[in-house]
PDB file of N, CA and C in Angstrom:
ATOM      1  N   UNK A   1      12.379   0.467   0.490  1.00  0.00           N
ATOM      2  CA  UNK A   1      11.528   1.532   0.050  1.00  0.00           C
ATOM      3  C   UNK A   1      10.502   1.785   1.127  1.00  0.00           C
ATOM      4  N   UNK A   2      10.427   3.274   1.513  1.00  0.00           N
ATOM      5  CA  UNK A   2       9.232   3.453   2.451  1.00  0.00           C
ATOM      6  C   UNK A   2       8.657   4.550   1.908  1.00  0.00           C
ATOM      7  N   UNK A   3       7.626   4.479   1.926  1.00  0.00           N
ATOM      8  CA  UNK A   3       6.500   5.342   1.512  1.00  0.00           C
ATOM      9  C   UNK A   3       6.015   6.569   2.610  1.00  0.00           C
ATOM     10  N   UNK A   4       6.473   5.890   3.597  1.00  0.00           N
ATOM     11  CA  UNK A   4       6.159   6.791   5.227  1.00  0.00           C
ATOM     12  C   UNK A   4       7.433   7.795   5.104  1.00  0.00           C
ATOM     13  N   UNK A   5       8.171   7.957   4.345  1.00  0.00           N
ATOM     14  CA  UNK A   5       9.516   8.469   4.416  1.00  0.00           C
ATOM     15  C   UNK A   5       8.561   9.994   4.450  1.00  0.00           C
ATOM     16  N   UNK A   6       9.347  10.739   5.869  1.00  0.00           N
ATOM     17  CA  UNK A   6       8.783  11.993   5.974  1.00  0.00           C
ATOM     18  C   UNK A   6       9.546  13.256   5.935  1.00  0.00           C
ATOM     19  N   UNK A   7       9.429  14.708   5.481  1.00  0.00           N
ATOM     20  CA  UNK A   7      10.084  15.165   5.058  1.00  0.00           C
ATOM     21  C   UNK A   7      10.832  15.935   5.852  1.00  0.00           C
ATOM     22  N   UNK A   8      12.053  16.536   5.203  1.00  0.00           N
ATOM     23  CA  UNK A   8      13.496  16.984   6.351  1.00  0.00           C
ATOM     24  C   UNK A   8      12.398  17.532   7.517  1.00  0.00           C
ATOM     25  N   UNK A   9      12.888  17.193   8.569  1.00  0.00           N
ATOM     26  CA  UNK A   9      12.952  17.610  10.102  1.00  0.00           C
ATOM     27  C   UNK A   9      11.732  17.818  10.505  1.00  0.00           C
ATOM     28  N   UNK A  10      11.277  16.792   9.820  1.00  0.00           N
ATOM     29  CA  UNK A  10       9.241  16.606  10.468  1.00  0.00           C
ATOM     30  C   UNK A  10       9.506  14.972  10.523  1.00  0.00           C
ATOM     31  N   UNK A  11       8.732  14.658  11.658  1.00  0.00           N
ATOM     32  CA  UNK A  11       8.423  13.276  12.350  1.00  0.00           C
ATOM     33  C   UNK A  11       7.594  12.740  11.105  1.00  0.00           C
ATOM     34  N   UNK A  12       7.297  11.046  11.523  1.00  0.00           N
ATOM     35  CA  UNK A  12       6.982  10.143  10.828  1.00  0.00           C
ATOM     36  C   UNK A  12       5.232  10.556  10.390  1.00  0.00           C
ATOM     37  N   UNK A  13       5.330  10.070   9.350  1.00  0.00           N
ATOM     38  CA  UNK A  13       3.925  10.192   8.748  1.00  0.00           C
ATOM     39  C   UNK A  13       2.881   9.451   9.744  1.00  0.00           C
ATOM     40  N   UNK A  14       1.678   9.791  10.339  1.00  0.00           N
ATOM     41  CA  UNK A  14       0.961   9.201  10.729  1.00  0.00           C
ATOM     42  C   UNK A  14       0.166   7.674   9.936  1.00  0.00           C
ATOM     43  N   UNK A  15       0.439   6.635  10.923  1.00  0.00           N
ATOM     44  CA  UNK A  15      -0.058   5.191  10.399  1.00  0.00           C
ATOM     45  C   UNK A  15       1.027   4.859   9.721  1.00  0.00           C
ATOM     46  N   UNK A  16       2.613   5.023   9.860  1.00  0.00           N
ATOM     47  CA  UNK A  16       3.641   4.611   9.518  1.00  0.00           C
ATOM     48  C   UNK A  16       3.829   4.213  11.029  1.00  0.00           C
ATOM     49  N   UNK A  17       3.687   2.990  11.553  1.00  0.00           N
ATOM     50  CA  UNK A  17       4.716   2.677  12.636  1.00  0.00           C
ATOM     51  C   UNK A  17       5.855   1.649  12.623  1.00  0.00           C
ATOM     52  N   UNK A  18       6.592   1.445  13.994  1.00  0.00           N
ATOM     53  CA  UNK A  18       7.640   1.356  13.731  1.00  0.00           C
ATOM     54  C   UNK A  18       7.687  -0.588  13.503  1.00  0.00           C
ATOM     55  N   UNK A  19       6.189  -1.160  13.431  1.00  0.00           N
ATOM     56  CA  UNK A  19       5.883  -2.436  12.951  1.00  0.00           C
ATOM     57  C   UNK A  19       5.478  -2.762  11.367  1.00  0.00           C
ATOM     58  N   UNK A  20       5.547  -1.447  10.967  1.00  0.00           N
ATOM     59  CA  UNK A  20       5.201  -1.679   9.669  1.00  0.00           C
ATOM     60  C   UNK A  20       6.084  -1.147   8.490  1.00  0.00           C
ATOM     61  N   UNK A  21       6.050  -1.979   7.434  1.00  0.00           N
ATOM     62  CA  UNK A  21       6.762  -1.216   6.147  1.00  0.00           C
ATOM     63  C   UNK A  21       6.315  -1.520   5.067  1.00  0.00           C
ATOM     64  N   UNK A  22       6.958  -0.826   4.228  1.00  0.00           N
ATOM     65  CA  UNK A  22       6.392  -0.445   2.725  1.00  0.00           C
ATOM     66  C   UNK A  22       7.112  -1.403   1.411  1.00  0.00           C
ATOM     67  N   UNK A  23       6.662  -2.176   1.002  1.00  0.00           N
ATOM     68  CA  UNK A  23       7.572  -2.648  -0.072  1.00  0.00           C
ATOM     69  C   UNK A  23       6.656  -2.888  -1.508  1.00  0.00           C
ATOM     70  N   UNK A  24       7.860  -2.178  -2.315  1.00  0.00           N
ATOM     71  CA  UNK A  24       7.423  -2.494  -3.754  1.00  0.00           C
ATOM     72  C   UNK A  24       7.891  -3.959  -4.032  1.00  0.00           C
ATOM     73  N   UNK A  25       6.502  -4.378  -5.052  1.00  0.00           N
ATOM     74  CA  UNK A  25       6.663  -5.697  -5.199  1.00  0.00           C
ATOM     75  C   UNK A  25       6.921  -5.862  -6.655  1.00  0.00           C
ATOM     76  N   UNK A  26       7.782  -6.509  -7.414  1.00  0.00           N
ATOM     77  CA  UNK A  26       8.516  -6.568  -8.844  1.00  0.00           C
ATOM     78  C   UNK A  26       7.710  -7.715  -9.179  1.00  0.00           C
ATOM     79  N   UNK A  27       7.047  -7.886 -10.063  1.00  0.00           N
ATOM     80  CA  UNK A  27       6.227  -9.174 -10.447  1.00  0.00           C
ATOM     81  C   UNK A  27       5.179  -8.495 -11.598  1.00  0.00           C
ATOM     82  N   UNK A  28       4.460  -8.921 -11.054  1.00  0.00           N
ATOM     83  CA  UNK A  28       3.033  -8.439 -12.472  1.00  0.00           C
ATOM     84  C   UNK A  28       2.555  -7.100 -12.697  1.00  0.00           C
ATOM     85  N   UNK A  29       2.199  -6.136 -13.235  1.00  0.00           N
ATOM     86  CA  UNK A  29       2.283  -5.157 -13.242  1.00  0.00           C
ATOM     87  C   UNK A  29       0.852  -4.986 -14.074  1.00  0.00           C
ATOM     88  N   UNK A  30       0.670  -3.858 -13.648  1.00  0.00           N
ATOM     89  CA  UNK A  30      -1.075  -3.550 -13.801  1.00  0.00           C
ATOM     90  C   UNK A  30      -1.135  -2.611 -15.475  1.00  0.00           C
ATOM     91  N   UNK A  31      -2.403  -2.702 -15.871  1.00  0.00           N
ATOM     92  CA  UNK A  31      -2.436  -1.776 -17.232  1.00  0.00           C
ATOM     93  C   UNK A  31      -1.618  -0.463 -17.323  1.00  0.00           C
ATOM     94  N   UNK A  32      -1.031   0.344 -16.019  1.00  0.00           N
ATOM     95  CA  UNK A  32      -0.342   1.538 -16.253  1.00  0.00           C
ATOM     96  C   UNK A  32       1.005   1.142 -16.059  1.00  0.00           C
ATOM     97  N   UNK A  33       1.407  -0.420 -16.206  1.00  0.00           N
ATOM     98  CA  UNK A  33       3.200  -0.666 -16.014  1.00  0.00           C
ATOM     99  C   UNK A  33       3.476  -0.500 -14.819  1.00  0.00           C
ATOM    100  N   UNK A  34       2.745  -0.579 -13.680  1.00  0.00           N
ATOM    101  CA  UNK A  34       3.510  -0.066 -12.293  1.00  0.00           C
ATOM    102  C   UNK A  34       3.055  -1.241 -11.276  1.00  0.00           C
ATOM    103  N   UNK A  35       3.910  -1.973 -10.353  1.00  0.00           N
ATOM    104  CA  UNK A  35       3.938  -2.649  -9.684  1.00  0.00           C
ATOM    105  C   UNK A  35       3.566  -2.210  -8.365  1.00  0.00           C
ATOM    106  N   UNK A  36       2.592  -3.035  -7.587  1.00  0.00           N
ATOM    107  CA  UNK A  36       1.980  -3.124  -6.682  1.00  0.00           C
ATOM    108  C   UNK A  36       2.864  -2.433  -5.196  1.00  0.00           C
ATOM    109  N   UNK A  37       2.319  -1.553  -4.085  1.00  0.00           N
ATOM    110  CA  UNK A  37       3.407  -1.403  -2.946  1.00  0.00           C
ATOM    111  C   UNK A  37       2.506  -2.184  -2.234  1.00  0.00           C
ATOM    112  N   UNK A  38       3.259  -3.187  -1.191  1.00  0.00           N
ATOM    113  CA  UNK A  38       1.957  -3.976  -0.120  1.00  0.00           C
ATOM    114  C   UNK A  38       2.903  -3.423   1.289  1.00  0.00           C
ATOM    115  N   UNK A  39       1.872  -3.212   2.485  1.00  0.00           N
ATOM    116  CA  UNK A  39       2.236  -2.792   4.084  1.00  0.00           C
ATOM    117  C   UNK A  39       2.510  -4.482   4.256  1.00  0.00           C
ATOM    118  N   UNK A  40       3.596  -4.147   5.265  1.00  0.00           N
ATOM    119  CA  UNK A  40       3.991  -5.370   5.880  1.00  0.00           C
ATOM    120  C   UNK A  40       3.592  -5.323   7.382  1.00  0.00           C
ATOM    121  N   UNK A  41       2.819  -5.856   7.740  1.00  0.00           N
ATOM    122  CA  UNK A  41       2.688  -5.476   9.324  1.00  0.00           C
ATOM    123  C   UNK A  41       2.938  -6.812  10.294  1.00  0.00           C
ATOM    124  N   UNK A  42       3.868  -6.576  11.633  1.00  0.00           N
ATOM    125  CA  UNK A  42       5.045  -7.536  11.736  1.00  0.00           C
ATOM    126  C   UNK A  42       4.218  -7.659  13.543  1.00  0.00           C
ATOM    127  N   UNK A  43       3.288  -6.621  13.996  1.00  0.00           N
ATOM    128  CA  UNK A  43       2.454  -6.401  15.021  1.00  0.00           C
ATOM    129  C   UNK A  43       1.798  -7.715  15.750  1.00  0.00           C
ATOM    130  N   UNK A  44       0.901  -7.095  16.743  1.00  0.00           N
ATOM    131  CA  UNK A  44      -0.230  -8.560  16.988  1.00  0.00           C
ATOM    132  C   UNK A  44      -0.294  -9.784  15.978  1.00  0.00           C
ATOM    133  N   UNK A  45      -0.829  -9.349  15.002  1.00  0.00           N
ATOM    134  CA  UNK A  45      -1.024 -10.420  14.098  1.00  0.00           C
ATOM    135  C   UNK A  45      -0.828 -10.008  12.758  1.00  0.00           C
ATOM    136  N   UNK A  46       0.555 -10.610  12.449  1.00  0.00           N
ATOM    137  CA  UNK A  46       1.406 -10.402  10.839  1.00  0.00           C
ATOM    138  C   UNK A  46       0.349 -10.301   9.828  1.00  0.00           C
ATOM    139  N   UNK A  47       0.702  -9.452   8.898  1.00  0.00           N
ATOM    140  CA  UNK A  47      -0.151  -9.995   8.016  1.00  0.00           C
ATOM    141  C   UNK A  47       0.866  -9.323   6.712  1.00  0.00           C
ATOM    142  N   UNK A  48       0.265  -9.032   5.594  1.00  0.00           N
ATOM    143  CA  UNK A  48       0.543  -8.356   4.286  1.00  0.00           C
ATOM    144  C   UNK A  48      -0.646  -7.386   3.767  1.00  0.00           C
ATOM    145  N   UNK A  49      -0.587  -6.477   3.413  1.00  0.00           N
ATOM    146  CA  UNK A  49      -1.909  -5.777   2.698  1.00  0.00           C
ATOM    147  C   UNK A  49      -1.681  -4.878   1.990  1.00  0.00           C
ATOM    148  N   UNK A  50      -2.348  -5.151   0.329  1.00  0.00           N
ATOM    149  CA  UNK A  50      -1.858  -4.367  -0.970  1.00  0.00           C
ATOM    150  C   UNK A  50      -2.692  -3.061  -0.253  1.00  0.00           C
ATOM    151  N   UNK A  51      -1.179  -1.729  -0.206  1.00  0.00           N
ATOM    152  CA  UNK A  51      -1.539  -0.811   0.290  1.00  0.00           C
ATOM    153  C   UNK A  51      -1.511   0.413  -0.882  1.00  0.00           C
ATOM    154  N   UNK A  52      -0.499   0.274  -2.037  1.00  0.00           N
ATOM    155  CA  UNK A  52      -0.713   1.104  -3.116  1.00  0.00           C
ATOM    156  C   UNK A  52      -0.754   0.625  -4.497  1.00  0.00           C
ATOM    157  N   UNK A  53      -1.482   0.670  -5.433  1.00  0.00           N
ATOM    158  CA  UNK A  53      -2.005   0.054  -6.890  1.00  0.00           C
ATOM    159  C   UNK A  53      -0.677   0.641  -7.700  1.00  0.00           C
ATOM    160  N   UNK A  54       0.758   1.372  -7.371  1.00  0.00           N
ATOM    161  CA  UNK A  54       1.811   1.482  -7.413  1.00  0.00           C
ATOM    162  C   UNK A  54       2.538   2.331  -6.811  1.00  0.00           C
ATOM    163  N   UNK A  55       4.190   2.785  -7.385  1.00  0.00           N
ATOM    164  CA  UNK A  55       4.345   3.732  -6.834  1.00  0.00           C
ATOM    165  C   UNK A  55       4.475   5.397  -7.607  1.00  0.00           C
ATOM    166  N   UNK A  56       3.437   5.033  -8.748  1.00  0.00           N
ATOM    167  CA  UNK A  56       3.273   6.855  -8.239  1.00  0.00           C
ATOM    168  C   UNK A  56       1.815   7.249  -7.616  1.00  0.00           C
ATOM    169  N   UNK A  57       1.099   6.132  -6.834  1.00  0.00           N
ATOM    170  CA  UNK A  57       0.486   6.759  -5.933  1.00  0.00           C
ATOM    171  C   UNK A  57       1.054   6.516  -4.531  1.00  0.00           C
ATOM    172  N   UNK A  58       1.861   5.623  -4.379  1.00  0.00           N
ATOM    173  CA  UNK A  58       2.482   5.683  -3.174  1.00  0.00           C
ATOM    174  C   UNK A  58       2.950   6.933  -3.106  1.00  0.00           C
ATOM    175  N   UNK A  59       3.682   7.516  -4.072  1.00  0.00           N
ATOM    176  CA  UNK A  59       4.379   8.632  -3.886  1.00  0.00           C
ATOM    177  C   UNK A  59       3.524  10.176  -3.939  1.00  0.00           C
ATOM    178  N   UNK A  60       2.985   9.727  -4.402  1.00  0.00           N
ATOM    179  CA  UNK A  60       1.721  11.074  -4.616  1.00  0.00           C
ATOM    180  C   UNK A  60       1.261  11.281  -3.306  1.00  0.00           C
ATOM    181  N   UNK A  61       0.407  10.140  -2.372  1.00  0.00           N
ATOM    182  CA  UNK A  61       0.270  10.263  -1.070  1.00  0.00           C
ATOM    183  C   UNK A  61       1.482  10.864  -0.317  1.00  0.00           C
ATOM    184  N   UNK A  62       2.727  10.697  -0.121  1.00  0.00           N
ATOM    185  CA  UNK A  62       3.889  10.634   0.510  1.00  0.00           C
ATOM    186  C   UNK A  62       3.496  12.399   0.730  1.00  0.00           C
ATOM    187  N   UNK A  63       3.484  12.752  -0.660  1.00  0.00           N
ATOM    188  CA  UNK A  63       3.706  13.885  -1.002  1.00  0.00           C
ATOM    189  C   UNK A  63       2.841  15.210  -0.662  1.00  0.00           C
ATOM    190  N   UNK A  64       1.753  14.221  -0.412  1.00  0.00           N
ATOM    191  CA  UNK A  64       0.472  14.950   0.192  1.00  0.00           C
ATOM    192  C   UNK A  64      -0.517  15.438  -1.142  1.00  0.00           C
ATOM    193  N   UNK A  65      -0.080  14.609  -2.067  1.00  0.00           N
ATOM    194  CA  UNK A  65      -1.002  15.629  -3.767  1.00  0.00           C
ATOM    195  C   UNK A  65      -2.391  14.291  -3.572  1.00  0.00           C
ATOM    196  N   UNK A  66      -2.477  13.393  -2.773  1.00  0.00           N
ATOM    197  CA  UNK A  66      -4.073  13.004  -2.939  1.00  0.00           C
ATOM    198  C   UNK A  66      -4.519  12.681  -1.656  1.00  0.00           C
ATOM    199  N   UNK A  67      -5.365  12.707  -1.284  1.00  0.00           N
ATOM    200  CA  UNK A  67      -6.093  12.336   0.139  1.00  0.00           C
ATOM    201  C   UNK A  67      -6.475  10.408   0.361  1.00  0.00           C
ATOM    202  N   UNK A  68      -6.189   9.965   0.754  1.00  0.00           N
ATOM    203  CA  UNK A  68      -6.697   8.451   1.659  1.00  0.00           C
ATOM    204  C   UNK A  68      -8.159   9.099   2.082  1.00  0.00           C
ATOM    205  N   UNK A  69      -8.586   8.124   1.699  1.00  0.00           N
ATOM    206  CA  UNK A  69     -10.193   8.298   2.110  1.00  0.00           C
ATOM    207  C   UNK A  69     -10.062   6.657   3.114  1.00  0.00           C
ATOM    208  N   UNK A  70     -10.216   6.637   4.556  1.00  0.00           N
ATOM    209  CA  UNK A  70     -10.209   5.380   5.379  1.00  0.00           C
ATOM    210  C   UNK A  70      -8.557   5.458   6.069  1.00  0.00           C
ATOM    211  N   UNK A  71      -8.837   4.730   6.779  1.00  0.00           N
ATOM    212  CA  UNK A  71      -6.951   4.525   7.889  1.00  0.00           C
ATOM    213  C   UNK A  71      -6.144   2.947   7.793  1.00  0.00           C
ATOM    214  N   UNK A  72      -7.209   2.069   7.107  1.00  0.00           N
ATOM    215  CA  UNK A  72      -6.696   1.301   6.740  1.00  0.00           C
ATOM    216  C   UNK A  72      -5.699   1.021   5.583  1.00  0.00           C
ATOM    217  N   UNK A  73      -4.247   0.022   5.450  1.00  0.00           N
ATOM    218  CA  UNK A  73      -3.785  -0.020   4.574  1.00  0.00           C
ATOM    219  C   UNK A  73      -4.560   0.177   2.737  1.00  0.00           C
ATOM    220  N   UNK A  74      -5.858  -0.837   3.037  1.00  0.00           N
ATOM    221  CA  UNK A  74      -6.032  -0.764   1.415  1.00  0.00           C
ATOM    222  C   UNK A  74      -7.310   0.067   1.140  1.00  0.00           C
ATOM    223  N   UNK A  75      -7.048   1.173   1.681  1.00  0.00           N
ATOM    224  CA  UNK A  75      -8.297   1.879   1.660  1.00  0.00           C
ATOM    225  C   UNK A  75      -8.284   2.826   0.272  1.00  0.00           C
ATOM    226  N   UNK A  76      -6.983   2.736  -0.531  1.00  0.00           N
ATOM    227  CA  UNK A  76      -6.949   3.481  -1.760  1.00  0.00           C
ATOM    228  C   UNK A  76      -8.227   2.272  -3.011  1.00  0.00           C
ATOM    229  N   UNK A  77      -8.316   1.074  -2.157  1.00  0.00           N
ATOM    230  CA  UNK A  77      -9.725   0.218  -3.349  1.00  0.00           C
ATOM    231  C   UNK A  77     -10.995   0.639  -3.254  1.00  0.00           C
ATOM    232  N   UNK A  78     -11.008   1.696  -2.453  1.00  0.00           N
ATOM    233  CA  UNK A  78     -12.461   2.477  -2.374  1.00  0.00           C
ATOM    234  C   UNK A  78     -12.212   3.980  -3.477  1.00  0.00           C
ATOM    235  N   UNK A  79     -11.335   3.831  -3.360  1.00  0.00           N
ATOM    236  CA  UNK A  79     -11.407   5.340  -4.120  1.00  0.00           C
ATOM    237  C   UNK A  79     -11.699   4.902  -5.953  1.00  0.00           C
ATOM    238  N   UNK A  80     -12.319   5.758  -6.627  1.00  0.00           N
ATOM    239  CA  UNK A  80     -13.128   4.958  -7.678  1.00  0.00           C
ATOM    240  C   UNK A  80     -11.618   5.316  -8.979  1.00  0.00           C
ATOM    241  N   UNK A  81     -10.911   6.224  -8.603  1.00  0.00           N
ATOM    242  CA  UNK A  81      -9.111   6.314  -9.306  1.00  0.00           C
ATOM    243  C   UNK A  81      -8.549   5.341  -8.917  1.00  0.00           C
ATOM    244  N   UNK A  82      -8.364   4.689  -8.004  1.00  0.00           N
ATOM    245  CA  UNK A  82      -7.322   3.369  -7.124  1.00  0.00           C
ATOM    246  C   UNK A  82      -7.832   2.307  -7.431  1.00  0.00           C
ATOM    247  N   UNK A  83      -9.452   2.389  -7.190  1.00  0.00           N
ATOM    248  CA  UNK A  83     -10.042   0.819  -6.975  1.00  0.00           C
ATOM    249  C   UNK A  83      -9.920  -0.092  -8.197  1.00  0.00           C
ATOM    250  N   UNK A  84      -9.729  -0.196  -9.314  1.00  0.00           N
ATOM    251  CA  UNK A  84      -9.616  -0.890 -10.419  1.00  0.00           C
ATOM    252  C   UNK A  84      -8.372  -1.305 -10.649  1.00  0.00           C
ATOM    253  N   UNK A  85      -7.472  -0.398 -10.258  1.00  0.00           N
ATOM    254  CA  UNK A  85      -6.054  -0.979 -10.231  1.00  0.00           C
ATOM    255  C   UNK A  85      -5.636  -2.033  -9.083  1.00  0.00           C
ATOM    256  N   UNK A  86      -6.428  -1.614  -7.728  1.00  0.00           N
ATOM    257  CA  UNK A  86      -5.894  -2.168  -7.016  1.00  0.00           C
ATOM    258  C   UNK A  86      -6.711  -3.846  -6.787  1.00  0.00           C
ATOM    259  N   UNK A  87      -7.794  -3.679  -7.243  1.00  0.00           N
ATOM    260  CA  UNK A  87      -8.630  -5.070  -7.344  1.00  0.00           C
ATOM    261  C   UNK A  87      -7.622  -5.602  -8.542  1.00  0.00           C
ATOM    262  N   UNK A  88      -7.084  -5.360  -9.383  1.00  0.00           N
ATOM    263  CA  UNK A  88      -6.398  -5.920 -10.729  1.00  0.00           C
ATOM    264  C   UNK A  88      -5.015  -6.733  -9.871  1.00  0.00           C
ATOM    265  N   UNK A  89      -4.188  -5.748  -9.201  1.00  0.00           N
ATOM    266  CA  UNK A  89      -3.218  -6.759  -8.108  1.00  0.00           C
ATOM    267  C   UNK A  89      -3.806  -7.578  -7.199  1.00  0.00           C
ATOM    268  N   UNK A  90      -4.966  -7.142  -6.983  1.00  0.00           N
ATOM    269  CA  UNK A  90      -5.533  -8.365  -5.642  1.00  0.00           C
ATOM    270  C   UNK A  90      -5.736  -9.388  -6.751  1.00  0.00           C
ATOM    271  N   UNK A  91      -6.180  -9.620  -7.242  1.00  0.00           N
ATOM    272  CA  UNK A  91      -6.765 -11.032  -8.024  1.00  0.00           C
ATOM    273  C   UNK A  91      -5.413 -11.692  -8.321  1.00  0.00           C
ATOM    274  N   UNK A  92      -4.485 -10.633  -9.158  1.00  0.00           N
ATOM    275  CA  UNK A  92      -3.003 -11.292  -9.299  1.00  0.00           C
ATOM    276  C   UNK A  92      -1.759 -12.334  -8.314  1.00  0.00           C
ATOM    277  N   UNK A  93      -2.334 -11.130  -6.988  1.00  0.00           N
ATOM    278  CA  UNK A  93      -1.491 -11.885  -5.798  1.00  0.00           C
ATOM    279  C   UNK A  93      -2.233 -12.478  -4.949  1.00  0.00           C
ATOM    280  N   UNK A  94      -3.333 -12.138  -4.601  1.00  0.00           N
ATOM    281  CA  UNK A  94      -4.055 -12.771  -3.719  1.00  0.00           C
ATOM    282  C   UNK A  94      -5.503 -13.307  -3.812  1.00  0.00           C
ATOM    283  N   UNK A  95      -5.757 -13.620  -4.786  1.00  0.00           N
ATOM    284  CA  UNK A  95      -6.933 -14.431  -5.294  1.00  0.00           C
ATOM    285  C   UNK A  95      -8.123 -13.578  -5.100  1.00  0.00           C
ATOM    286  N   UNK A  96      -7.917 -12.070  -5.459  1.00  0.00           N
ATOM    287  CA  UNK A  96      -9.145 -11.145  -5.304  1.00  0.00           C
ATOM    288  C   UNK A  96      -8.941 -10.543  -3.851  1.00  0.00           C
ATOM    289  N   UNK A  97      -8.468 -11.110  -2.899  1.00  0.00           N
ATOM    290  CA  UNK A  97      -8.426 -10.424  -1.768  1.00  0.00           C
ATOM    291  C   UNK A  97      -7.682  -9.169  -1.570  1.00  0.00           C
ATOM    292  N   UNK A  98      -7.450  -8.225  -0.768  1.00  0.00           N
ATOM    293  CA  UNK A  98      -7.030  -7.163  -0.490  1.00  0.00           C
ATOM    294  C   UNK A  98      -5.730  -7.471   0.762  1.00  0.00           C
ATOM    295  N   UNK A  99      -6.193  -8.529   1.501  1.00  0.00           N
ATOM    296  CA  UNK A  99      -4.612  -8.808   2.267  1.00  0.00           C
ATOM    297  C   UNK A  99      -4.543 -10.457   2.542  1.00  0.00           C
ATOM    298  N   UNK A 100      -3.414 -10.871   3.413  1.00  0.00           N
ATOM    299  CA  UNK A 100      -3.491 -12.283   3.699  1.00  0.00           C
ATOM    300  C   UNK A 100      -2.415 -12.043   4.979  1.00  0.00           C
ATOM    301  N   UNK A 101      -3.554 -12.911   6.596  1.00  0.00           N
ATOM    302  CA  UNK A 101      -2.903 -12.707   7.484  1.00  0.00           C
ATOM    303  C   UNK A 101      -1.891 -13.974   7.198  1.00  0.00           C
ATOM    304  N   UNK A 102      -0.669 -13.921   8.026  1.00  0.00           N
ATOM    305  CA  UNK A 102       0.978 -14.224   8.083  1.00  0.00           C
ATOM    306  C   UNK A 102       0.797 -15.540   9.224  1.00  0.00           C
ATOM    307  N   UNK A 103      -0.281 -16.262   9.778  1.00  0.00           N
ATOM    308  CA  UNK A 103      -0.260 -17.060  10.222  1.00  0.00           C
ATOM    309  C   UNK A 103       1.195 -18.402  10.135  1.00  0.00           C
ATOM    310  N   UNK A 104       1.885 -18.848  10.953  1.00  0.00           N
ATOM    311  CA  UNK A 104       3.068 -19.428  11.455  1.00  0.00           C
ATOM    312  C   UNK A 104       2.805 -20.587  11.487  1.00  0.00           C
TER     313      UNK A 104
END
């Protein structure tokens, strides 16, 4: 699943690169039934970071129907629609945090 998926015969969504991807995660699921999407970034320094509180805002972004406020993956926990959902998966997967670097 990619969320960067861009539409017929237009190039890649900006801040989709070719180190990063999108995966829905099947596990705990937040008060609206929808499971967490986290960026995988495979770059300088690996990490994971809950990037959508599910996917119909992954897909809503895709789509262009809401704006990212920030360029970072979890910048939808500032938005005061996102942020409650997405603090609800951070505590679930990552002990309140928003990402966890991939250290080897």
């Amino acid at each position: 699943m990619n969320c960067c998926a861009a539409s017929a015969g237009s190039g890649p969504r900006t801040g989709c690169g070719s180190d990063s991807r999108r995966v829905l995660a099947t596990g705990a699921v937040d008060e609206y039934g929808e499971y967490p999407v986290f960026a995988l970034d495979i770059d300088d320094l690996p990490c994971i970071e809950l990037m959508y509180p599910g996917l119909d805002v992954c897909l809503a972004d895709t789509a262009g129907l809401i704006t990212r406020a920030g360029h970072r993956y979890s910048a939808p926990a500032d938005d005061p629609a996102y942020g409650p959902r997405m603090r609800t998966h951070a505590r679930q997967v990552f002990a309140g945090e928003l990402a966890q670097e991939c250290l080897g």
